[in-house]
C-alpha atoms as a PDB file:
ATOM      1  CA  UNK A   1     -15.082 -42.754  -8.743  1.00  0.00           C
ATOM      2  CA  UNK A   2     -15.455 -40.222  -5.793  1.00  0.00           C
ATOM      3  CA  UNK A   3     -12.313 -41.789  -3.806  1.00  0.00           C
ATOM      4  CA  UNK A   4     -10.575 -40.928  -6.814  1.00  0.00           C
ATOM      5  CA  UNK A   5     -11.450 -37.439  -7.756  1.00  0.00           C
ATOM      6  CA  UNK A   6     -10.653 -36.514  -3.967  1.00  0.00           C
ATOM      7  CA  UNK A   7      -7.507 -38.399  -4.426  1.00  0.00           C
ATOM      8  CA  UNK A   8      -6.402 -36.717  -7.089  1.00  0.00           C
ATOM      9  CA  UNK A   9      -7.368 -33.212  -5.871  1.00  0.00           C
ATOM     10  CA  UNK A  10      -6.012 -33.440  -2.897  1.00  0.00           C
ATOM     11  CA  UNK A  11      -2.232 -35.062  -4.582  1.00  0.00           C
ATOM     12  CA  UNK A  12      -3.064 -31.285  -6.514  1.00  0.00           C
ATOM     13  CA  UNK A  13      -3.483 -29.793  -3.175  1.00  0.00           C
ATOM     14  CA  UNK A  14      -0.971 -30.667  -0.528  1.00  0.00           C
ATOM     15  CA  UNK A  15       1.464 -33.364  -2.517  1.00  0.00           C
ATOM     16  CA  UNK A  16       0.447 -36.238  -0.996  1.00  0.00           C
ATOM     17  CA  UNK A  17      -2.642 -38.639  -0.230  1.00  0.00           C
ATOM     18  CA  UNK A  18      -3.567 -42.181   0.735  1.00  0.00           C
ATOM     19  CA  UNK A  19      -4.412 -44.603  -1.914  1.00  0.00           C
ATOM     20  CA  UNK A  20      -5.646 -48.568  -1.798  1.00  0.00           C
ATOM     21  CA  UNK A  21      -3.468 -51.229  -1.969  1.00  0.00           C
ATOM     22  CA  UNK A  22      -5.373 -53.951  -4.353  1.00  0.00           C
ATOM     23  CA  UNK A  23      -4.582 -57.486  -4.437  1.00  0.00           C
ATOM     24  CA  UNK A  24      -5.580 -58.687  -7.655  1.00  0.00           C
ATOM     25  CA  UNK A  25      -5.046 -62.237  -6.767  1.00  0.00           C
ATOM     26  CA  UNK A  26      -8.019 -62.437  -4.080  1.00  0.00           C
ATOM     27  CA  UNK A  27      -9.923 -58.687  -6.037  1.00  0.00           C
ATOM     28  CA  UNK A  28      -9.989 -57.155  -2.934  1.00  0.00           C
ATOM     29  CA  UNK A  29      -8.362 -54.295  -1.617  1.00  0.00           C
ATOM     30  CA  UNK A  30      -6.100 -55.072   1.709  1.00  0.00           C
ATOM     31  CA  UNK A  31      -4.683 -51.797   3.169  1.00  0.00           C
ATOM     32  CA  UNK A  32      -3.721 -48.207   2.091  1.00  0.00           C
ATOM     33  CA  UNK A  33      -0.473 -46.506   1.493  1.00  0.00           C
ATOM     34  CA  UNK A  34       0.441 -42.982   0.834  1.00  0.00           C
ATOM     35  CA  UNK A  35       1.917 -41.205  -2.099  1.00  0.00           C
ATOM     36  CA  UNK A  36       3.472 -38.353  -2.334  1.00  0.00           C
ATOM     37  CA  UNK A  37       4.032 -35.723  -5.404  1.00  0.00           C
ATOM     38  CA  UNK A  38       7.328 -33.893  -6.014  1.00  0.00           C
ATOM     39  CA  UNK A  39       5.703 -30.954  -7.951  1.00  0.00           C
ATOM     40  CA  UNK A  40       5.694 -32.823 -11.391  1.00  0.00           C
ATOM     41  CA  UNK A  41       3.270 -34.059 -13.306  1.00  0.00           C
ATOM     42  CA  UNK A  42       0.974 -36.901 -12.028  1.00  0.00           C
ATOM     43  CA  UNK A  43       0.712 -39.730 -14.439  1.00  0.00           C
ATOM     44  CA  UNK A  44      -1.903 -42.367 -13.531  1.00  0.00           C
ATOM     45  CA  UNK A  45      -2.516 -45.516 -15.569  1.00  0.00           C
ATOM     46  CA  UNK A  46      -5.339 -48.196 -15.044  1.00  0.00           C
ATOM     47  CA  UNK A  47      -8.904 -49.005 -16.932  1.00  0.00           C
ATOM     48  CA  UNK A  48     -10.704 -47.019 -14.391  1.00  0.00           C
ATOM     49  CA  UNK A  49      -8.655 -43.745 -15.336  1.00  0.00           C
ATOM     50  CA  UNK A  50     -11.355 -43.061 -18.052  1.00  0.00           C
ATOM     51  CA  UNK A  51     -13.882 -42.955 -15.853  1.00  0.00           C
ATOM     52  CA  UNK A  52     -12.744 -39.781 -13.946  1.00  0.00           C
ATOM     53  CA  UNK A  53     -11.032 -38.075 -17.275  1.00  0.00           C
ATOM     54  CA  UNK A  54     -14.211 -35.959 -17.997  1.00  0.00           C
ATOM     55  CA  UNK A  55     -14.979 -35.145 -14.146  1.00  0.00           C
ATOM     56  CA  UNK A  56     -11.495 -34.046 -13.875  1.00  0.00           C
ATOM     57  CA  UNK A  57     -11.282 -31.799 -16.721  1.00  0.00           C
ATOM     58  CA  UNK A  58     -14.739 -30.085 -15.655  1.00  0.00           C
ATOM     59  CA  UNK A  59     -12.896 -29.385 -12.327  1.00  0.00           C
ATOM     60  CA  UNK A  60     -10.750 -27.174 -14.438  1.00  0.00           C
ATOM     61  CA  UNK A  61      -7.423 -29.540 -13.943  1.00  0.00           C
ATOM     62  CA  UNK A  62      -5.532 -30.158 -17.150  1.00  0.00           C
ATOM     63  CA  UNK A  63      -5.423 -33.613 -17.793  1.00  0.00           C
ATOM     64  CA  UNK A  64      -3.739 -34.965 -20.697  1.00  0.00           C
ATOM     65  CA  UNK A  65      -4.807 -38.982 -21.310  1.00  0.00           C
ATOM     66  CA  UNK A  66      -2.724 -41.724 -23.546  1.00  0.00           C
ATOM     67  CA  UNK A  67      -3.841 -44.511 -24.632  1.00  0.00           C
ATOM     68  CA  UNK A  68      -0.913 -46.845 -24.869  1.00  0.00           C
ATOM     69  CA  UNK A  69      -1.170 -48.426 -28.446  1.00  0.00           C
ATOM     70  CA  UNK A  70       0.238 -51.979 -28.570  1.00  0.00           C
ATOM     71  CA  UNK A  71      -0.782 -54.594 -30.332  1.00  0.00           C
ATOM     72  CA  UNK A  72      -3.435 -56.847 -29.335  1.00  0.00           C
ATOM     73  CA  UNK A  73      -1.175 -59.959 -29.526  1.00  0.00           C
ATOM     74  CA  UNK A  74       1.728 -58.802 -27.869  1.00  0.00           C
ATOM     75  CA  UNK A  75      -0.576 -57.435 -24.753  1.00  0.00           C
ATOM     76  CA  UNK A  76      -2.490 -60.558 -24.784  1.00  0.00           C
ATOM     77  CA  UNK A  77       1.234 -62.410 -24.321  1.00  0.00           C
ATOM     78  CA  UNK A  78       2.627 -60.313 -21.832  1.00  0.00           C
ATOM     79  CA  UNK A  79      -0.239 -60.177 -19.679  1.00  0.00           C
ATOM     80  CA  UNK A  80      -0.985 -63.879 -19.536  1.00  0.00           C
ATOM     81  CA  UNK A  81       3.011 -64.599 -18.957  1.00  0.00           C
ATOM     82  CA  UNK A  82       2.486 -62.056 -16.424  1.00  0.00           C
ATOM     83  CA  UNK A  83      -0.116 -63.508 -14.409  1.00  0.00           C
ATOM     84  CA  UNK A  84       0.744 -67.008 -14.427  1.00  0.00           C
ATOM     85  CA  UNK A  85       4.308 -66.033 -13.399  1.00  0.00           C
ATOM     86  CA  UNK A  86       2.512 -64.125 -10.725  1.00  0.00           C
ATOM     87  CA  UNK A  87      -0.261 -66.497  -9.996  1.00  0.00           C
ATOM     88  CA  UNK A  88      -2.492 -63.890  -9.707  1.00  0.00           C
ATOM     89  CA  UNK A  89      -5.796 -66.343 -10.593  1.00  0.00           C
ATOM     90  CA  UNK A  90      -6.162 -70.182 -11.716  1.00  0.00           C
ATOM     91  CA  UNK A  91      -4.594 -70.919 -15.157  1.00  0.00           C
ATOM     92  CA  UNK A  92      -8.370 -71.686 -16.702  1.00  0.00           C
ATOM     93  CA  UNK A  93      -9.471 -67.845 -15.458  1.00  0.00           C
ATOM     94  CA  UNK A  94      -6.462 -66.545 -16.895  1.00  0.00           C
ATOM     95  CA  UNK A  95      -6.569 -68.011 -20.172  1.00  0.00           C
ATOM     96  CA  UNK A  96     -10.831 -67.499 -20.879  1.00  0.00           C
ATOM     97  CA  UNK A  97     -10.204 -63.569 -19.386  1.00  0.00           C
ATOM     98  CA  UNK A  98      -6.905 -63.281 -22.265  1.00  0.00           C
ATOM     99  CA  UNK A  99      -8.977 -64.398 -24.755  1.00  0.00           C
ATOM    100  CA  UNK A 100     -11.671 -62.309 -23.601  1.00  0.00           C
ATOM    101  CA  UNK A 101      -9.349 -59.393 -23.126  1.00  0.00           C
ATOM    102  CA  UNK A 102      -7.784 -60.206 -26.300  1.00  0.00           C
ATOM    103  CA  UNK A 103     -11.194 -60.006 -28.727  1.00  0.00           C
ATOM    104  CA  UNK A 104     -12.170 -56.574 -26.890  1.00  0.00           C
ATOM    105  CA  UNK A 105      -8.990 -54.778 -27.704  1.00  0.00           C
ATOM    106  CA  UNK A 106      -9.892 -52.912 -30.529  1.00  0.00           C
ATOM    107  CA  UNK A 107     -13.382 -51.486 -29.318  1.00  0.00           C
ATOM    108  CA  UNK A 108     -11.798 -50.905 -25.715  1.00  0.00           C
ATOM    109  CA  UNK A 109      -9.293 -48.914 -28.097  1.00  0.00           C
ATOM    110  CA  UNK A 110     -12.195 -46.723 -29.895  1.00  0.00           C
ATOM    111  CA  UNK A 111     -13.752 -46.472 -26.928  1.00  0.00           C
ATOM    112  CA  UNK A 112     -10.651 -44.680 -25.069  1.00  0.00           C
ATOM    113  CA  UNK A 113     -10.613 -42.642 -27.980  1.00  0.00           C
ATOM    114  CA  UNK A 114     -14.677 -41.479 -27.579  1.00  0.00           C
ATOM    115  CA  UNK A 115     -13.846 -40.525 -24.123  1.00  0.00           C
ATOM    116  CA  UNK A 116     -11.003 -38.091 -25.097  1.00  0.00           C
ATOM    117  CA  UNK A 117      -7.893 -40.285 -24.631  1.00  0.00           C
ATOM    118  CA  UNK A 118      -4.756 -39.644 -27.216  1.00  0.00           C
ATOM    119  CA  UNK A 119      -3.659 -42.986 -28.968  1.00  0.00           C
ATOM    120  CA  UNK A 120       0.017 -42.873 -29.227  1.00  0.00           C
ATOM    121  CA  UNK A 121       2.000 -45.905 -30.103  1.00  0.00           C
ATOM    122  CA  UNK A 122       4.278 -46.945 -26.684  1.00  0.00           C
ATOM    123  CA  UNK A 123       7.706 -45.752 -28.077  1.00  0.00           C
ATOM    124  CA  UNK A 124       5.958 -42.249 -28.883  1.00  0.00           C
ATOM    125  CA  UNK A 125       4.627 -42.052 -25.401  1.00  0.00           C
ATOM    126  CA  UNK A 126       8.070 -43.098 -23.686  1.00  0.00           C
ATOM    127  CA  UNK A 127      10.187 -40.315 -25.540  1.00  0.00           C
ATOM    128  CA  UNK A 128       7.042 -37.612 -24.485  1.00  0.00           C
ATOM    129  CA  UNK A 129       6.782 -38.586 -20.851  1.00  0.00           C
ATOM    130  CA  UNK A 130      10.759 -38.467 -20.500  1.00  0.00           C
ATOM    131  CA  UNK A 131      10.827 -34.902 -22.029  1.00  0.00           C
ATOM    132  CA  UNK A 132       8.186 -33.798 -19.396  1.00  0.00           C
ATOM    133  CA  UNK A 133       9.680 -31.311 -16.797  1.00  0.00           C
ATOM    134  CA  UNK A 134       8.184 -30.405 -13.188  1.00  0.00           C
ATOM    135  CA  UNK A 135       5.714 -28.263 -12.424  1.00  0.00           C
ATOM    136  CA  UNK A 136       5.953 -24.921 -11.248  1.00  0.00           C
END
């Protein structure tokens, strides 16, 4: 969680930082690359982002979190058609981790919501985050 508070501070800072490369196929992380801001707004995704939201807004930055509400189904399909096409892990992994995945969805939902997160239904989300403008 530290790596990623500095991260993010120093994208704030100076527009750019190094960030891991992660190869979910082997869950290891095999390199680094850097990214680079362009003075708009930083939008982050992953299940890890809800970790830092609170540290992040008691740094003073103005973070604004979505929760990207989908159905649990139609995740659940494009996520397993995803990682077989990808053959990111063995089929049998894949399919007990879906169902898995799948039967958490709702409470992993709530949960988002405990920790501050807006729920906003994808097309919602979509039309907001292509009306957002640089920052100045």
């Amino acid at each position: 969680m530290d790596a990623a508070l500095k991260a993010v501070n120093e994208l704030l800072e100076s527009g750019s930082t190094m960030v891991p490369n992660y190869s979910i196929s082997t869950s290891s992380y095999d390199g680094h690359r850097k990214i680079s801001g362009n003075g708009g707004p930083i939008i982050a995704e992953g299940i890890f982002l809800s970790e830092i939201l609170e540290p992040l807004r008691a740094q003073g930055i103005d973070v604004q979190a979505y929760y990207v509400d989908e159905s649990a189904l139609l995740t659940t399909i494009r996520r397993f058609v995803r990682d077989v096409s990808q053959r990111r892990k063995p089929l049998l992994f894949l399919i007990k981790r879906g169902y898995a995945l799948f039967k958490a969805h709702a409470s992993d939902r709530e949960n988002y919501r405990a920790k501050g997160f807006t729920i906003m239904p994808k097309p919602q989300l979509k039309k907001l985050l292509a009306n957002l403008s640089p920052v100045s």
